[in-house]
N, C-alpha and C. Protein backbone atom coordinates (compact mmCIF):
# COMPACT_ATOMS: atom_id res chain seq x y z
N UNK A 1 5.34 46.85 24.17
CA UNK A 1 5.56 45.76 25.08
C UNK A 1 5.41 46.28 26.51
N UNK A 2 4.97 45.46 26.95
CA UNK A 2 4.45 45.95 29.04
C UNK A 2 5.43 45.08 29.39
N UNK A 3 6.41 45.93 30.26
CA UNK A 3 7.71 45.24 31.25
C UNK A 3 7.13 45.51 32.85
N UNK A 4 7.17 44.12 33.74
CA UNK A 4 7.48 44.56 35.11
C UNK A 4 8.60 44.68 35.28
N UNK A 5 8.85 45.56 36.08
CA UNK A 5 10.70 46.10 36.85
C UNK A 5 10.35 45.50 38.00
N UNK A 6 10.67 44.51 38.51
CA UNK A 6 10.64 43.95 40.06
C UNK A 6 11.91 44.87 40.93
N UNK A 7 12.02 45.60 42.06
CA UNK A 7 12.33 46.33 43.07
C UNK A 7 12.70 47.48 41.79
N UNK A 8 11.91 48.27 41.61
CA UNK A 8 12.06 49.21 40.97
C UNK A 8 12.42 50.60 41.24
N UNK A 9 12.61 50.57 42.85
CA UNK A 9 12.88 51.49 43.58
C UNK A 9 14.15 51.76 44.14
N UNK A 10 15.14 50.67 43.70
CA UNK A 10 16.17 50.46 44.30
C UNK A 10 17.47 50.96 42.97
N UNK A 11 18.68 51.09 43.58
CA UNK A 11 19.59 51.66 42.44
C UNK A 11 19.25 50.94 41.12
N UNK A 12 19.43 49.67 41.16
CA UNK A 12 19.24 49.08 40.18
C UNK A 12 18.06 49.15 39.02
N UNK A 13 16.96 48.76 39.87
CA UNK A 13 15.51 48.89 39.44
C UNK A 13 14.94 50.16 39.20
N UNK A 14 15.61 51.43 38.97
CA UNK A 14 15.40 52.78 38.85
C UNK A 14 15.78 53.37 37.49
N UNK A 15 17.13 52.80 37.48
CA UNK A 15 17.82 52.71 36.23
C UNK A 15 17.20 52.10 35.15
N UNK A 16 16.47 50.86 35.14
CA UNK A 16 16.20 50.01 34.45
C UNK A 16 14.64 50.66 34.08
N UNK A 17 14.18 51.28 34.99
CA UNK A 17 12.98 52.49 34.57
C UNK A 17 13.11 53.19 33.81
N UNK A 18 14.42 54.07 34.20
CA UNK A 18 14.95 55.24 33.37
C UNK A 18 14.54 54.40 31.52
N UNK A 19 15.55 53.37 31.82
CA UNK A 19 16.08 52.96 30.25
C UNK A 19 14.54 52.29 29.77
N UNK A 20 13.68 51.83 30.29
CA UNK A 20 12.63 50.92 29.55
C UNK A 20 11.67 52.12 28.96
N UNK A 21 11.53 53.00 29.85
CA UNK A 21 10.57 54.15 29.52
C UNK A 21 11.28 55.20 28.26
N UNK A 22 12.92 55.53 28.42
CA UNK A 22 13.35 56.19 27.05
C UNK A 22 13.23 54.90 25.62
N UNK A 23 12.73 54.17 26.04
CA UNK A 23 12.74 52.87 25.12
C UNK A 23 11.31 52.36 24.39
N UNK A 24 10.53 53.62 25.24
CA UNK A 24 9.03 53.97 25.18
C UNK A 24 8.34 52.55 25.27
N UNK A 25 8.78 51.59 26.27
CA UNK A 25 8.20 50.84 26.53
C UNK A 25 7.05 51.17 28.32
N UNK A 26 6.20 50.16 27.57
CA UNK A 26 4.93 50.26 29.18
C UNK A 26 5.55 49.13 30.23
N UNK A 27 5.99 49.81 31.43
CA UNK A 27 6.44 50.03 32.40
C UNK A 27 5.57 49.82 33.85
N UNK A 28 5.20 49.02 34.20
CA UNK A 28 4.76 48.41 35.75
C UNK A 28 5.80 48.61 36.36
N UNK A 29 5.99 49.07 37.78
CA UNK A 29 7.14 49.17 38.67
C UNK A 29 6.57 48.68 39.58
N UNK A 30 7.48 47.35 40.26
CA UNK A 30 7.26 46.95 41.32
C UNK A 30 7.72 46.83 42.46
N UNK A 31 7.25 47.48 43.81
CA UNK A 31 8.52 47.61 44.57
C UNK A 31 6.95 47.96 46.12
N UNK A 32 8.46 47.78 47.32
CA UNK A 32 7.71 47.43 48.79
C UNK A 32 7.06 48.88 49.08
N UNK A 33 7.95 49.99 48.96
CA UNK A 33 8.05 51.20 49.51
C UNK A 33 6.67 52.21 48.66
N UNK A 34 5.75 52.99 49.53
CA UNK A 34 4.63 53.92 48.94
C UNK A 34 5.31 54.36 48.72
N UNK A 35 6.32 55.20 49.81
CA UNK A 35 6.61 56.68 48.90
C UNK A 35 7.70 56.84 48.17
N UNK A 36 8.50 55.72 48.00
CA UNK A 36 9.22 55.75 46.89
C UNK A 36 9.04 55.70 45.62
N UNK A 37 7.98 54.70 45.76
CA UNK A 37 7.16 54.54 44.01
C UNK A 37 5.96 55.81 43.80
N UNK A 38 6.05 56.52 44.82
CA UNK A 38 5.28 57.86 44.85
C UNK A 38 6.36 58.54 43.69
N UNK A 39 7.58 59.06 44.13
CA UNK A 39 8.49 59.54 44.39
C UNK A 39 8.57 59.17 42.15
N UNK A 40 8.64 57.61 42.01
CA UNK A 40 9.43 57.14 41.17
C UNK A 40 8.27 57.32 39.74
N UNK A 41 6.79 57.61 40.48
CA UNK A 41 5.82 57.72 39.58
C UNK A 41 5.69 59.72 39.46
N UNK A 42 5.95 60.38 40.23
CA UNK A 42 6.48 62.03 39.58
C UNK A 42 7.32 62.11 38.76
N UNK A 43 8.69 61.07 38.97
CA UNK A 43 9.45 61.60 37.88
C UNK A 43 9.20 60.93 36.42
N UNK A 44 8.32 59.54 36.40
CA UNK A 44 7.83 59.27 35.47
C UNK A 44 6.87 58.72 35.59
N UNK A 45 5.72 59.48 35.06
CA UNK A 45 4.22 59.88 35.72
C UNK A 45 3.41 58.92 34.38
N UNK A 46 4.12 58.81 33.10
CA UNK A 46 3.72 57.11 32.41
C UNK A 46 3.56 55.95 33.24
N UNK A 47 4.19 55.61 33.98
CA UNK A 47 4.35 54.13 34.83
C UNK A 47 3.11 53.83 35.38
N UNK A 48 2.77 52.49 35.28
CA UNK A 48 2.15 52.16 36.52
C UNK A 48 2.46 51.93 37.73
N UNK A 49 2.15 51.42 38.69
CA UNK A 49 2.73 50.98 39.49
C UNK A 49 2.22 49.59 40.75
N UNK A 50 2.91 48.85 41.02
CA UNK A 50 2.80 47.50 41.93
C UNK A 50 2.85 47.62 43.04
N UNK A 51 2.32 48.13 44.17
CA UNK A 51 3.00 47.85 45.55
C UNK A 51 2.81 46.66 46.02
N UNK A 52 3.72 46.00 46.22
CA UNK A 52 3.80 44.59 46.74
C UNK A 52 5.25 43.92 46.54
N UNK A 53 5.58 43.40 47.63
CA UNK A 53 6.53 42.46 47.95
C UNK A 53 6.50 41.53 46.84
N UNK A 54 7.86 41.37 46.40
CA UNK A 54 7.84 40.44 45.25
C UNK A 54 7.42 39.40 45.19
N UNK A 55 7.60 38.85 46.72
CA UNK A 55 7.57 37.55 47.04
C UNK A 55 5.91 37.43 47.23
N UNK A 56 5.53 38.30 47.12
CA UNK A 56 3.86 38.14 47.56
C UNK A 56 3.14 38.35 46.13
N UNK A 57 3.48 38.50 45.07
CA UNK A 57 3.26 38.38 43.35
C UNK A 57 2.23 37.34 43.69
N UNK A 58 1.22 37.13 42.71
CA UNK A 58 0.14 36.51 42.56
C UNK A 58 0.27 36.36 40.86
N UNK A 59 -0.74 35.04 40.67
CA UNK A 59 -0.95 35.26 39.31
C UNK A 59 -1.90 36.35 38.80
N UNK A 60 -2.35 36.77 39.96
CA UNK A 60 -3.55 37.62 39.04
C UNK A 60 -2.62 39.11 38.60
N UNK A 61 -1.89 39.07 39.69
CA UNK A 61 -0.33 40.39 39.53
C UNK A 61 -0.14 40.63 37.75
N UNK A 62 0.06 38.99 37.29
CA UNK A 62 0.66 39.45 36.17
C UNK A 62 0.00 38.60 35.44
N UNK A 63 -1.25 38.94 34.98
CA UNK A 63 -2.17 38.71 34.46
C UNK A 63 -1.64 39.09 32.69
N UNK A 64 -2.12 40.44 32.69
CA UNK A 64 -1.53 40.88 31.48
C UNK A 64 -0.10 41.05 30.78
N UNK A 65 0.58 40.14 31.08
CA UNK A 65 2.07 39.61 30.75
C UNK A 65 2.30 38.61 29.84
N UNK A 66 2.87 38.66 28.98
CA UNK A 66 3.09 37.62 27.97
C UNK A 66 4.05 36.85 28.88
N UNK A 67 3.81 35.01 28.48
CA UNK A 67 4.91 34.49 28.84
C UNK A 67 5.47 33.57 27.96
């Protein structure tokens, strides 16, 4: 299953990385900051990653998402 983490960079949204990825699920992280999702893609170098403001999501963003 492919999960977006919307602010994935933040306490919350980091955690929820931690747990989706030991859960060996595929993992999009989405969040404002380069070098945090720099930062958040070394320590788990599986992820993809989103830069973009949530609020600025497009449909084409989440194209490959079940809904």
């Amino acid at each position: 299953m492919k999960v977006l983490i919307i602010g994935a960079t933040g306490m919350a949204g980091s955690k929820l990385v931690q747990e989706a990825v030991e859960q060996k699920l595929r993992v999009v992280a989405n969040g404002r900051n380069a070098d945090k999702l720099k930062d958040l893609k070394e320590e788990h170098p599986e992820i993809e990653l989103l830069e973009k403001d949530a609020f600025d999501l497009k449909q084409d963003d989440l194209r490959d998402f079940t809904w």
